[in-house]
C-alpha atoms as a PDB file:
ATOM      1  CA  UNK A   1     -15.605   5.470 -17.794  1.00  0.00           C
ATOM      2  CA  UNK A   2     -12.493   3.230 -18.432  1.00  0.00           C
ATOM      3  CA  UNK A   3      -9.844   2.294 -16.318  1.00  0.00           C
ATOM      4  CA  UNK A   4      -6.325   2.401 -16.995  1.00  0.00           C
ATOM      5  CA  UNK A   5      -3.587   0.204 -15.064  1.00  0.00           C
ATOM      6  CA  UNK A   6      -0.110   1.516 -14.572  1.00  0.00           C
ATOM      7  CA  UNK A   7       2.271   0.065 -15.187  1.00  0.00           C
ATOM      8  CA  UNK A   8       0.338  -2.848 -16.876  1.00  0.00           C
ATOM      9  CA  UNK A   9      -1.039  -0.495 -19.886  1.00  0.00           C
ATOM     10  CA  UNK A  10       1.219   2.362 -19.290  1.00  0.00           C
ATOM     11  CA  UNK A  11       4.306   1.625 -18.010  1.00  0.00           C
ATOM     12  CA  UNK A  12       4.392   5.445 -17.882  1.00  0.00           C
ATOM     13  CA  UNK A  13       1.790   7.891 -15.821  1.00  0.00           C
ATOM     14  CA  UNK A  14       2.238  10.696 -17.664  1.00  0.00           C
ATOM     15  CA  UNK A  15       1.430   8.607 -21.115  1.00  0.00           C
ATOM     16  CA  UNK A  16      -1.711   6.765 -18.894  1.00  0.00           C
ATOM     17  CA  UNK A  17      -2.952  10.425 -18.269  1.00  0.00           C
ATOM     18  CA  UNK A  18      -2.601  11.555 -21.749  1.00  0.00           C
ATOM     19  CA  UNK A  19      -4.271   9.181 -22.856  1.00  0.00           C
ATOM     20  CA  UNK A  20      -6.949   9.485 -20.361  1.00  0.00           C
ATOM     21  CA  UNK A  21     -10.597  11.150 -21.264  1.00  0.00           C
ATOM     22  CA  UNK A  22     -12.601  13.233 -18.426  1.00  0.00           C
ATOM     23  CA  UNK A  23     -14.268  10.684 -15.887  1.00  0.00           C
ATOM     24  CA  UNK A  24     -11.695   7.903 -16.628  1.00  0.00           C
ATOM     25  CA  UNK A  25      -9.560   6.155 -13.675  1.00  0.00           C
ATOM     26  CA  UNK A  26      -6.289   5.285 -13.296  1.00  0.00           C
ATOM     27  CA  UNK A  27      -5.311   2.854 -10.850  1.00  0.00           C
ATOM     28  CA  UNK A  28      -1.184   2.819 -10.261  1.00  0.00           C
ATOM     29  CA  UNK A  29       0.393   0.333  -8.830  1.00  0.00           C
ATOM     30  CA  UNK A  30       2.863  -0.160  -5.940  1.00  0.00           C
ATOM     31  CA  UNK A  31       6.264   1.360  -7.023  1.00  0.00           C
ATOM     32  CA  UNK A  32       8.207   4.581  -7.684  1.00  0.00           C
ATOM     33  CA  UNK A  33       6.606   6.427 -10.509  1.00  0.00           C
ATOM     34  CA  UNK A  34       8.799   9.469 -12.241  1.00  0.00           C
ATOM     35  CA  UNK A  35       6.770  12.595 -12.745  1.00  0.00           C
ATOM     36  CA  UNK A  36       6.202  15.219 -13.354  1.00  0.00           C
ATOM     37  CA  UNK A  37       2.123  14.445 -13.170  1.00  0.00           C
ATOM     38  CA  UNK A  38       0.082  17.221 -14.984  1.00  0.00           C
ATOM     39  CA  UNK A  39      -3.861  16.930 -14.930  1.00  0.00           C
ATOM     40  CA  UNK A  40      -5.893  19.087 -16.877  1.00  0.00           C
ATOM     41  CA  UNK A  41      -9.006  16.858 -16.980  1.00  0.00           C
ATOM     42  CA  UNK A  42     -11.390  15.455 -14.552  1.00  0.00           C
ATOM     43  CA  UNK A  43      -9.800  12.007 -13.767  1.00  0.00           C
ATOM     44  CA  UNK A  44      -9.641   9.839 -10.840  1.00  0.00           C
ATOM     45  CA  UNK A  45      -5.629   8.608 -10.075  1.00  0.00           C
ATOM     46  CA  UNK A  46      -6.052   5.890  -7.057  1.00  0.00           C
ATOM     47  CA  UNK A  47      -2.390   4.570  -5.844  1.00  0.00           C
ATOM     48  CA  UNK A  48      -2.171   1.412  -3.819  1.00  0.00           C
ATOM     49  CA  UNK A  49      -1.250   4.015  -0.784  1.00  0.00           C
ATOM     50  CA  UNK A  50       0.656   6.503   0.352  1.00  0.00           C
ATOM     51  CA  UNK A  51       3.387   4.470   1.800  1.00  0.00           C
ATOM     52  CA  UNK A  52       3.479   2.243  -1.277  1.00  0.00           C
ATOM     53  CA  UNK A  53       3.181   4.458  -4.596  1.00  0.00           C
ATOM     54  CA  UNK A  54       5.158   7.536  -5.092  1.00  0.00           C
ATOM     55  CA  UNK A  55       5.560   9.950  -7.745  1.00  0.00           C
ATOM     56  CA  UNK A  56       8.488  11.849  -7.483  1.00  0.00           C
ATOM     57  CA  UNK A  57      10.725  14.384  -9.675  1.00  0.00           C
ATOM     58  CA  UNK A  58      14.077  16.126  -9.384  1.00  0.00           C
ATOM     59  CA  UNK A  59      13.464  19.231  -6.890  1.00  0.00           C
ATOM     60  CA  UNK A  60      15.003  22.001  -9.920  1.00  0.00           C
ATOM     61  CA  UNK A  61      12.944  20.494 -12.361  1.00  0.00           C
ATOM     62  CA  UNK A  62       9.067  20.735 -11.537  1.00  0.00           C
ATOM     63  CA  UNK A  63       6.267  20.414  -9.114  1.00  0.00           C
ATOM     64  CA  UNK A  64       5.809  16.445  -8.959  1.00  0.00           C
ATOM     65  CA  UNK A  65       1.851  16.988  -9.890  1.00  0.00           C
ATOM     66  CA  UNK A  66       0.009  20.254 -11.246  1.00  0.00           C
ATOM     67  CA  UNK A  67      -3.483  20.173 -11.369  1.00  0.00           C
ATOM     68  CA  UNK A  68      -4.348  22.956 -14.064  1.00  0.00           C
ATOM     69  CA  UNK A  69      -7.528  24.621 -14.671  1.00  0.00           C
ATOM     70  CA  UNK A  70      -9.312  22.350 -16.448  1.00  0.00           C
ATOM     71  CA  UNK A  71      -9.080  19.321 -13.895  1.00  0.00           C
ATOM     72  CA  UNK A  72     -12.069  20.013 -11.556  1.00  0.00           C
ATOM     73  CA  UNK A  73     -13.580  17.377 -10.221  1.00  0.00           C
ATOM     74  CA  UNK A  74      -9.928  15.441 -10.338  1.00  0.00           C
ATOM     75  CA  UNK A  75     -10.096  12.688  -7.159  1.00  0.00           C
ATOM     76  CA  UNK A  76      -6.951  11.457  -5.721  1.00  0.00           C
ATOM     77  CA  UNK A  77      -5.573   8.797  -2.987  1.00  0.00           C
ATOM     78  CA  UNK A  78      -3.114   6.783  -2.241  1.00  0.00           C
ATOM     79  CA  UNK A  79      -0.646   8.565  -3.538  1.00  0.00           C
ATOM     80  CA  UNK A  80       3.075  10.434  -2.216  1.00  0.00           C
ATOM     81  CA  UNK A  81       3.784  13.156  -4.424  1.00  0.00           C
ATOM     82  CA  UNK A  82       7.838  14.150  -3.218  1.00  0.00           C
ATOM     83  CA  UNK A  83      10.788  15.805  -4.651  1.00  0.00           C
ATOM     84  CA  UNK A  84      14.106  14.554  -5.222  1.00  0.00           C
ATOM     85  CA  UNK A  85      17.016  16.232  -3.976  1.00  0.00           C
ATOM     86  CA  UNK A  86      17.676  19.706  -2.938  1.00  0.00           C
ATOM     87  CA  UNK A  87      17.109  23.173  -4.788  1.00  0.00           C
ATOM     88  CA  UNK A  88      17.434  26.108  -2.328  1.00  0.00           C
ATOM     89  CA  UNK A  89      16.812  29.371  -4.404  1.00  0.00           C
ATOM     90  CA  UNK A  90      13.984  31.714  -4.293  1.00  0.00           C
ATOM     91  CA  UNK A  91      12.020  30.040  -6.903  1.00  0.00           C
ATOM     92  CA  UNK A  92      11.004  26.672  -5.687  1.00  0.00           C
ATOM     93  CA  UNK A  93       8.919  24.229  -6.911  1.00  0.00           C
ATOM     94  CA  UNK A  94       5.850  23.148  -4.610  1.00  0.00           C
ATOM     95  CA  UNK A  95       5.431  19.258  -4.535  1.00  0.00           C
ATOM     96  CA  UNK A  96       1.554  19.672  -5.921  1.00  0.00           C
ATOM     97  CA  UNK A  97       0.391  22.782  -7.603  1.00  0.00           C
ATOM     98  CA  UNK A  98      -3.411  23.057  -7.772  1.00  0.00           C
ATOM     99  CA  UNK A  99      -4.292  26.194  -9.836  1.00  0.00           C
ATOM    100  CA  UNK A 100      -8.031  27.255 -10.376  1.00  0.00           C
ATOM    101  CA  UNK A 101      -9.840  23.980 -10.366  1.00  0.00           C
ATOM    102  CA  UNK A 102     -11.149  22.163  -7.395  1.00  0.00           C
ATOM    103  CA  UNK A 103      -9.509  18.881  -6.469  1.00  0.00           C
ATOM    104  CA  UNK A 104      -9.960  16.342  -3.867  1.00  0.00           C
ATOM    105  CA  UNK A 105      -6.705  14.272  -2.325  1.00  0.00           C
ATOM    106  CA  UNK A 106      -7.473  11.409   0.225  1.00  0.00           C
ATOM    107  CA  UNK A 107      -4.846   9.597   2.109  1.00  0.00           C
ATOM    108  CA  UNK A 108      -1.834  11.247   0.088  1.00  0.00           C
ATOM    109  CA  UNK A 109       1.052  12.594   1.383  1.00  0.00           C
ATOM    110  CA  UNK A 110       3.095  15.547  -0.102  1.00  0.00           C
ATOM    111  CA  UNK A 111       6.624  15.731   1.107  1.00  0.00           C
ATOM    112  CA  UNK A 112      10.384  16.080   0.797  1.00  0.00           C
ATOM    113  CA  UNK A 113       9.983  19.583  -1.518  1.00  0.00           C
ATOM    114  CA  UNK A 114      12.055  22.004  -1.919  1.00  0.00           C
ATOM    115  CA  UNK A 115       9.050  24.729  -2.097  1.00  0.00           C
ATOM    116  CA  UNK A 116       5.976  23.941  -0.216  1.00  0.00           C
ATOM    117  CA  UNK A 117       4.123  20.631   0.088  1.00  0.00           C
ATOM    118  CA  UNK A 118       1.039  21.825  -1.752  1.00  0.00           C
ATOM    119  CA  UNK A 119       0.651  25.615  -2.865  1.00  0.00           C
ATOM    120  CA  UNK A 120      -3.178  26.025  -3.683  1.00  0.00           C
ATOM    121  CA  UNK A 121      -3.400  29.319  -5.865  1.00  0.00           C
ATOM    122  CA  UNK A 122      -5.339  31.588  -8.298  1.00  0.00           C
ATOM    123  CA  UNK A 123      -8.754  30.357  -6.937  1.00  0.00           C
ATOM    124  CA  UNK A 124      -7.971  26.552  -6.811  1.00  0.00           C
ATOM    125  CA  UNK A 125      -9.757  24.796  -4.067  1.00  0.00           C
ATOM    126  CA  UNK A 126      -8.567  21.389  -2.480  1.00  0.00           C
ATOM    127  CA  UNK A 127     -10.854  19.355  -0.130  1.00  0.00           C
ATOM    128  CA  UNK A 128      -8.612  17.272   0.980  1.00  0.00           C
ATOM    129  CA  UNK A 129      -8.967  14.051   4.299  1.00  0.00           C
ATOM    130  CA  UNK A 130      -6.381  12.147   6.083  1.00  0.00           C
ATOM    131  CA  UNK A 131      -3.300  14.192   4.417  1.00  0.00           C
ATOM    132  CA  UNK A 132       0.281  14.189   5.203  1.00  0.00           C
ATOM    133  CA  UNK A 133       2.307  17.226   4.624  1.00  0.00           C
ATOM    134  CA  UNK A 134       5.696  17.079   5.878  1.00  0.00           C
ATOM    135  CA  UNK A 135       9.749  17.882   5.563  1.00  0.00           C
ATOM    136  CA  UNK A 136       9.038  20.438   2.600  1.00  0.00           C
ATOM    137  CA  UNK A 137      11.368  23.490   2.365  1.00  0.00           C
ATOM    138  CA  UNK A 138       8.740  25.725   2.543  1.00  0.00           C
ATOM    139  CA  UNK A 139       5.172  25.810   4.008  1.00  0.00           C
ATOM    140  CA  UNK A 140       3.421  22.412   4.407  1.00  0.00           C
ATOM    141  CA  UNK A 141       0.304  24.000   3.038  1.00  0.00           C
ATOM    142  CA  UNK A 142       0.048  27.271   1.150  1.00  0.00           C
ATOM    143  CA  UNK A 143      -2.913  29.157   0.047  1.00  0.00           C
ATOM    144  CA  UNK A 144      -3.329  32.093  -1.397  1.00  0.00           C
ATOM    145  CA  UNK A 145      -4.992  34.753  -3.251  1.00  0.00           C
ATOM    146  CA  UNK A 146      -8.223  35.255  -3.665  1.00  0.00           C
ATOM    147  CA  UNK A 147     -11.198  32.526  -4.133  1.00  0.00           C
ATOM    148  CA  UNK A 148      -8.170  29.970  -3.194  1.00  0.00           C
ATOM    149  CA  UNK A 149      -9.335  27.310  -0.336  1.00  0.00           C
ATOM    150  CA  UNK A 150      -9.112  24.502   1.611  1.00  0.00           C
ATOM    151  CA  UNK A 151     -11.399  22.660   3.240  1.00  0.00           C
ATOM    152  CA  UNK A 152      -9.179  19.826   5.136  1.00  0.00           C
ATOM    153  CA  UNK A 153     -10.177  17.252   8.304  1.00  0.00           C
ATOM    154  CA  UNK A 154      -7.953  14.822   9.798  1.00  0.00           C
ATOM    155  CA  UNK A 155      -5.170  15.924   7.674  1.00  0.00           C
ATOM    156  CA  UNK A 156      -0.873  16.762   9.396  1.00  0.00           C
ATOM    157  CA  UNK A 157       1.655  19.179   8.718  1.00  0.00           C
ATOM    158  CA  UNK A 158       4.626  18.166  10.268  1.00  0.00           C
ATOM    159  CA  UNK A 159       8.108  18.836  10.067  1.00  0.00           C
ATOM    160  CA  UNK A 160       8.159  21.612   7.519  1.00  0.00           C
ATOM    161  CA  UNK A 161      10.530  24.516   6.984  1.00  0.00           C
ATOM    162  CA  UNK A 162       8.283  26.968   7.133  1.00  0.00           C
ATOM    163  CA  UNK A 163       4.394  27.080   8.777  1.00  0.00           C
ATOM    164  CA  UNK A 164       2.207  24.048   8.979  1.00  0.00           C
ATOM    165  CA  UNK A 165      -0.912  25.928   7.083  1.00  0.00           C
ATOM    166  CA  UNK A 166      -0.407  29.192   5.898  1.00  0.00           C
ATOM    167  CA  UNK A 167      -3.330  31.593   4.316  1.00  0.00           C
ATOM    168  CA  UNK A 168      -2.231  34.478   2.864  1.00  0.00           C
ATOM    169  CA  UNK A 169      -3.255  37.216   0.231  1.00  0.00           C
ATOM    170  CA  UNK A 170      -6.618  36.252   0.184  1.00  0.00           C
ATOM    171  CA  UNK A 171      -6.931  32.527   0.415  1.00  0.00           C
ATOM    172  CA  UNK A 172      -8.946  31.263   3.267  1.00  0.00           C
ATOM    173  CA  UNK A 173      -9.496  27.348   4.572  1.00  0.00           C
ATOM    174  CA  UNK A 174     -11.707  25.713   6.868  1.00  0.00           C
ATOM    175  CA  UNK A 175      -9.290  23.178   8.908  1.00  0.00           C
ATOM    176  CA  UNK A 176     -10.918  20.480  11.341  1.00  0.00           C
ATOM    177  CA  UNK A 177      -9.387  18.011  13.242  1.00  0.00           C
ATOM    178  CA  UNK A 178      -5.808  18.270  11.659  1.00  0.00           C
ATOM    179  CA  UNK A 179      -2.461  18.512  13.433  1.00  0.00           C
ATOM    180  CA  UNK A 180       0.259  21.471  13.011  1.00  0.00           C
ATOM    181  CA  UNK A 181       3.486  20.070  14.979  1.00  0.00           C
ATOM    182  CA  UNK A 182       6.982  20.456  14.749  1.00  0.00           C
ATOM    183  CA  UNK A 183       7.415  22.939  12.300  1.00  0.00           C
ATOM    184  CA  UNK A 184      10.090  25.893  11.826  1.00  0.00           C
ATOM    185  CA  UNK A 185       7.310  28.282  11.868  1.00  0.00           C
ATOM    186  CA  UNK A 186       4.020  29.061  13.317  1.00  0.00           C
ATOM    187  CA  UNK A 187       1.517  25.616  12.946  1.00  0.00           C
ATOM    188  CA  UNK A 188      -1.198  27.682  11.582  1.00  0.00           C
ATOM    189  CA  UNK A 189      -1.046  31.182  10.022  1.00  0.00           C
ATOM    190  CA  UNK A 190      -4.178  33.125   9.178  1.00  0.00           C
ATOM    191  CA  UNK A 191      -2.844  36.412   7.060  1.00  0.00           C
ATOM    192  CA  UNK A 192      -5.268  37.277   4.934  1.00  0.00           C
ATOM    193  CA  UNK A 193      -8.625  39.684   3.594  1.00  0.00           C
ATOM    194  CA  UNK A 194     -10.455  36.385   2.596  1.00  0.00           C
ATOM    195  CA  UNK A 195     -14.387  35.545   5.068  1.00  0.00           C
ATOM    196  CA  UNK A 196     -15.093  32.590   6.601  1.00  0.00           C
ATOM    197  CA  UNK A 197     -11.665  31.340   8.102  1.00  0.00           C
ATOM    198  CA  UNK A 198     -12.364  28.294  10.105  1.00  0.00           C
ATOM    199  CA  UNK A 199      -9.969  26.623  12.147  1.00  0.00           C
ATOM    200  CA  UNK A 200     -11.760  23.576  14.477  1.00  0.00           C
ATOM    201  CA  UNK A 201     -10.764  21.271  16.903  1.00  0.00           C
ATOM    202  CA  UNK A 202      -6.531  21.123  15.910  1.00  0.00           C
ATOM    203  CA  UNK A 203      -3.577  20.253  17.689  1.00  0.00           C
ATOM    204  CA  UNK A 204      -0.571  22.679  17.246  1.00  0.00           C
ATOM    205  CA  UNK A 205       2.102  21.072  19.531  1.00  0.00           C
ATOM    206  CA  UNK A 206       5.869  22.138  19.745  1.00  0.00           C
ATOM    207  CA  UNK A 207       6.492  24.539  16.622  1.00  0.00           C
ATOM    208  CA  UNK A 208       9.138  26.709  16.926  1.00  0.00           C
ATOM    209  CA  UNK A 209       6.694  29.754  16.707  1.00  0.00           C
ATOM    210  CA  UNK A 210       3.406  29.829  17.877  1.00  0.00           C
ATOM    211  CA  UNK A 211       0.912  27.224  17.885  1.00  0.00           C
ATOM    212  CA  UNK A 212      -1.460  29.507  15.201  1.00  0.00           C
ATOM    213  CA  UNK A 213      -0.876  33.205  14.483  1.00  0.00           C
ATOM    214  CA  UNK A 214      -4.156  35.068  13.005  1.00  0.00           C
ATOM    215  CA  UNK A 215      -3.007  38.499  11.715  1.00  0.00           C
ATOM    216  CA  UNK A 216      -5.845  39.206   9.339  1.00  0.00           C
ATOM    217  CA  UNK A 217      -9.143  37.502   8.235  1.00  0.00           C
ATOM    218  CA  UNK A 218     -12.734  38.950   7.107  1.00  0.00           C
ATOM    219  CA  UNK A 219     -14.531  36.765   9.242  1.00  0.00           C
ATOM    220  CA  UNK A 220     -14.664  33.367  10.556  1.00  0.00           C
ATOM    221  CA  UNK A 221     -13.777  31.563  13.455  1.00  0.00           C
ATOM    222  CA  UNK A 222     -11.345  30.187  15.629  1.00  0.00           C
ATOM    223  CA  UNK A 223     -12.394  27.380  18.243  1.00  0.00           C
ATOM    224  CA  UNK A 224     -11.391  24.205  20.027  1.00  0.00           C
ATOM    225  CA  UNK A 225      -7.943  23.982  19.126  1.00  0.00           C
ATOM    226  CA  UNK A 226      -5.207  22.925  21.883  1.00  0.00           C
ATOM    227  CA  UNK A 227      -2.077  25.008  21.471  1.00  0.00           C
ATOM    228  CA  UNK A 228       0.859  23.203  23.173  1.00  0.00           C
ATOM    229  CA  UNK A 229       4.736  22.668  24.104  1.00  0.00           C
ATOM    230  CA  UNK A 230       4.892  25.665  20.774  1.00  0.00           C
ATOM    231  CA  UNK A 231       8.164  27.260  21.659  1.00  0.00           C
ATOM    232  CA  UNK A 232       7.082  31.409  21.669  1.00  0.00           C
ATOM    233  CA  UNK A 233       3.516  30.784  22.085  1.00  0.00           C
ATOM    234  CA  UNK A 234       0.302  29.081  21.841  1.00  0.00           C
ATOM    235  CA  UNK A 235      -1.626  31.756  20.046  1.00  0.00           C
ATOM    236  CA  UNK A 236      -1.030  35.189  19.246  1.00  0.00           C
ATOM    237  CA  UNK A 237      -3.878  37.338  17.479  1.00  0.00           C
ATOM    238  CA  UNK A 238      -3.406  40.720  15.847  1.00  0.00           C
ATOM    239  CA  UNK A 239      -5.924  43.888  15.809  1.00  0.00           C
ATOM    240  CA  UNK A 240      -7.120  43.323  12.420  1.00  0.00           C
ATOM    241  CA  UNK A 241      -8.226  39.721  12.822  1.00  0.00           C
ATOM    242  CA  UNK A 242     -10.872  41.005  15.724  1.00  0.00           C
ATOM    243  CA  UNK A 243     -13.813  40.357  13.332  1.00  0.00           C
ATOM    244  CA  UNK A 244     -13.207  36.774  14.318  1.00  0.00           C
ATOM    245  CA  UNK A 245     -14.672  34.451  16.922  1.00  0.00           C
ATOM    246  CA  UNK A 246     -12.366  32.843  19.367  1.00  0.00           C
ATOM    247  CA  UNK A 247     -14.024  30.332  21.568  1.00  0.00           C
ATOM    248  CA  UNK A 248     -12.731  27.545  23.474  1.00  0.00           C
ATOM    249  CA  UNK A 249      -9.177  26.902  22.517  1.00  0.00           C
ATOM    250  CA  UNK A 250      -6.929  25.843  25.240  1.00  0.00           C
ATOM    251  CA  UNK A 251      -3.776  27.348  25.391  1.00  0.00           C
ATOM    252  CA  UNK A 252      -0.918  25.044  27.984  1.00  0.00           C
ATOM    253  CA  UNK A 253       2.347  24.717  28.475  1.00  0.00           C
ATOM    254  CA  UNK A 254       4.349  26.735  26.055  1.00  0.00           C
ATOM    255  CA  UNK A 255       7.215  28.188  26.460  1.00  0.00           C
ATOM    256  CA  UNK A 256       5.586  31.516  25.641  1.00  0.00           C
ATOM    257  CA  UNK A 257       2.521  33.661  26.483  1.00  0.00           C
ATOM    258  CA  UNK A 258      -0.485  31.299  26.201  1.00  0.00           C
ATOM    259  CA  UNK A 259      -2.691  34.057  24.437  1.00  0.00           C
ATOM    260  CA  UNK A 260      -0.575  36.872  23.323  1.00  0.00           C
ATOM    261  CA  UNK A 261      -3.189  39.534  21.957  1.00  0.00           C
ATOM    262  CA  UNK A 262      -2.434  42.746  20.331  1.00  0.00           C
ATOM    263  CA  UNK A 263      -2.799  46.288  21.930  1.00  0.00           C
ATOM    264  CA  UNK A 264      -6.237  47.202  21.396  1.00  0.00           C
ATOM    265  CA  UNK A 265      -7.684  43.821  21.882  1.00  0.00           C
ATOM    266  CA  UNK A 266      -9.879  43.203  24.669  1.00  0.00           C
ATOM    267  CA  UNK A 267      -8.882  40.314  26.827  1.00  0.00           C
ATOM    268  CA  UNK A 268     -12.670  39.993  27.888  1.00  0.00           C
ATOM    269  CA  UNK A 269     -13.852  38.625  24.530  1.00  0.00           C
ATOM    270  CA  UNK A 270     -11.635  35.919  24.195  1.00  0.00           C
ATOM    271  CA  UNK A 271     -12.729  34.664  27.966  1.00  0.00           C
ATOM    272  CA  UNK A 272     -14.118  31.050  26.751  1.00  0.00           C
ATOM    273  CA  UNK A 273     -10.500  30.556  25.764  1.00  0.00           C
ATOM    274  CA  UNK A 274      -8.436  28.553  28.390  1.00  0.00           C
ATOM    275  CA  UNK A 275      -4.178  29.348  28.952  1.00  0.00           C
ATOM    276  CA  UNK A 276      -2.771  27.608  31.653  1.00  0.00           C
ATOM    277  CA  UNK A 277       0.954  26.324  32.905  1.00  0.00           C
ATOM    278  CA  UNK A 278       2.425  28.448  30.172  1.00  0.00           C
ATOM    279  CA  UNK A 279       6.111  29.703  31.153  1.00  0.00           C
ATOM    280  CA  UNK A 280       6.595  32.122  33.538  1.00  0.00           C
ATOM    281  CA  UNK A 281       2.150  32.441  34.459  1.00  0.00           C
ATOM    282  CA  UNK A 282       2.646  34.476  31.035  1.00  0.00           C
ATOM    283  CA  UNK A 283      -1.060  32.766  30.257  1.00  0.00           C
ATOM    284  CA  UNK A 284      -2.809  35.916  28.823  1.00  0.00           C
ATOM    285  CA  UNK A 285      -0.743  38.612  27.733  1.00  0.00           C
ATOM    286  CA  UNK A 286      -2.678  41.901  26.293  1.00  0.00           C
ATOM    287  CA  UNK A 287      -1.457  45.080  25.430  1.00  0.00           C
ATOM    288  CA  UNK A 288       1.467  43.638  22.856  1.00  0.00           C
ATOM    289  CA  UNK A 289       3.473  45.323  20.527  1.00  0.00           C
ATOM    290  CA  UNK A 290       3.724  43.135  17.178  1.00  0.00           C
ATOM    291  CA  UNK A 291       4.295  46.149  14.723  1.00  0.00           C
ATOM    292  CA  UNK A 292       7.896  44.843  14.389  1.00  0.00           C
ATOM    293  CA  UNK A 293       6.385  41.313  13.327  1.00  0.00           C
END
């Protein structure tokens, strides 16, 4: 294992990584690093912290870091990964791309993109702590398709575009102890075929949808979570996610139904779940219509 110093023997990351063999680290300094980053090797990249070394690229031209295929095992912290600018089409980059390898990021943030903060896709998996995902054009967190996960604690979404955590087309997540809050969208959105969906112990305060939509899921469970001040809802659950367990989540003070649950639904199995002081005593609403959702 070597270590490599940027700037000191790369004034360049992209030339440090390069040059970089599987199991080698690279330790970046503080400072404003242009990217765009692509790993496809098992490397460590430590920055000096997120608040201190950034790697950023112009929002049309890339992702700011892509972790390939062949960069399992990769370990990173200490590091914002942000775009540059503005780029509003239908094709936008993500900030960090992890596709088919399994990364972890500690302490990194991923913001300022004009896709999503980190897209996780064909079967990549990110385990990822103490995260910051926030003012991306798109979805703070993104996973999808099938074998795609995340397994995230103590990590926030905040301030996106779109959702706070969004699993869709197959991708699935286990989410403990993280916070959804002031996004555009929903804080959490299950929406997807994959099992074993967990979302634990999570504050979803004052999104401009609900607090955490589940629409679809195999299997998994829901539990814990305090859905709050979320501006149509705290939690709204379709027919085809009744495989799951809902237990304990406390539902207050939104300016929506506390538990708005799908016709079909029975209000009886979700009675460890708590909705109070939500507007207008709308605390448990059954019976709902979402087929125009």
């Amino acid at each position: 294992t070597r270590t490599i110093h940027v700037p000191a023997d790369y004034p360049k990351l992209a030339d440090a990584i390069a040059s970089a063999r599987d199991r080698d680290r690279i330790v970046i300094a503080e400072g404003t690093f242009l990217g765009p980053v692509i790993v496809d090797k098992a490397i460590s990249l430590e920055g000096a912290g997120r608040d201190k070394t950034y790697v950023e690229v112009e929002a049309g031209d890339s992702t700011a870091a892509t972790f390939g295929r062949h960069s399992g095992g990769t370990r990173v912290s200490g590091i914002t990964f942000r775009h540059r600018g503005f780029e509003a089409g239908n094709d936008r980059f993500s900030a960090v791309l992890v596709r088919g390898a399994e990364v972890s990021l500690s302490d990194c943030r991923a913001a300022d993109a004009a896709g999503h903060g980190l897209a996780v896709v064909e079967a990549g998996r990110v385990i990822a702590n103490r995260c910051l995902f926030e003012n991306n054009g798109w979805d703070g967190v993104a996973v999808r398709g099938a074998g795609s996960r995340i397994e995230f604690t103590e990590c926030e979404a905040t301030s996106n575009i779109g959702h706070g955590f969004d699993l869709w087309d197959g991708g699935s997540a286990a989410i403990h102890q993280s916070i959804a809050r002031d996004n555009s969208g929903n804080g959490i959105v299950v929406g997807t075929t994959a099992d074993n969906v967990v979302v634990g112990n999570c504050d979803l305060r004052a999104n401009r949808e609900y607090g955490i939509v589940v629409a679809n899921a195999g299997s998994g469970r829901i539990h814990a979570n305090r859905c709050w001040e979320n501006l149509l809802g705290g939690m709204a659950v379709r027919t085809a996610a009744a495989r799951l367990i809902f237990e304990n989540n406390i539902l207050e003070k939104n300016l929506g139904p506390g538990l708005a649950l799908e016709k079909g639904l029975d209000p009886r199995v979700f009675s460890t779940n708590t909705a109070t002081a939500n507007a207008g005593g709308q605390n448990v609403v059954a019976g709902g219509d979402f087929s125009s959702d």
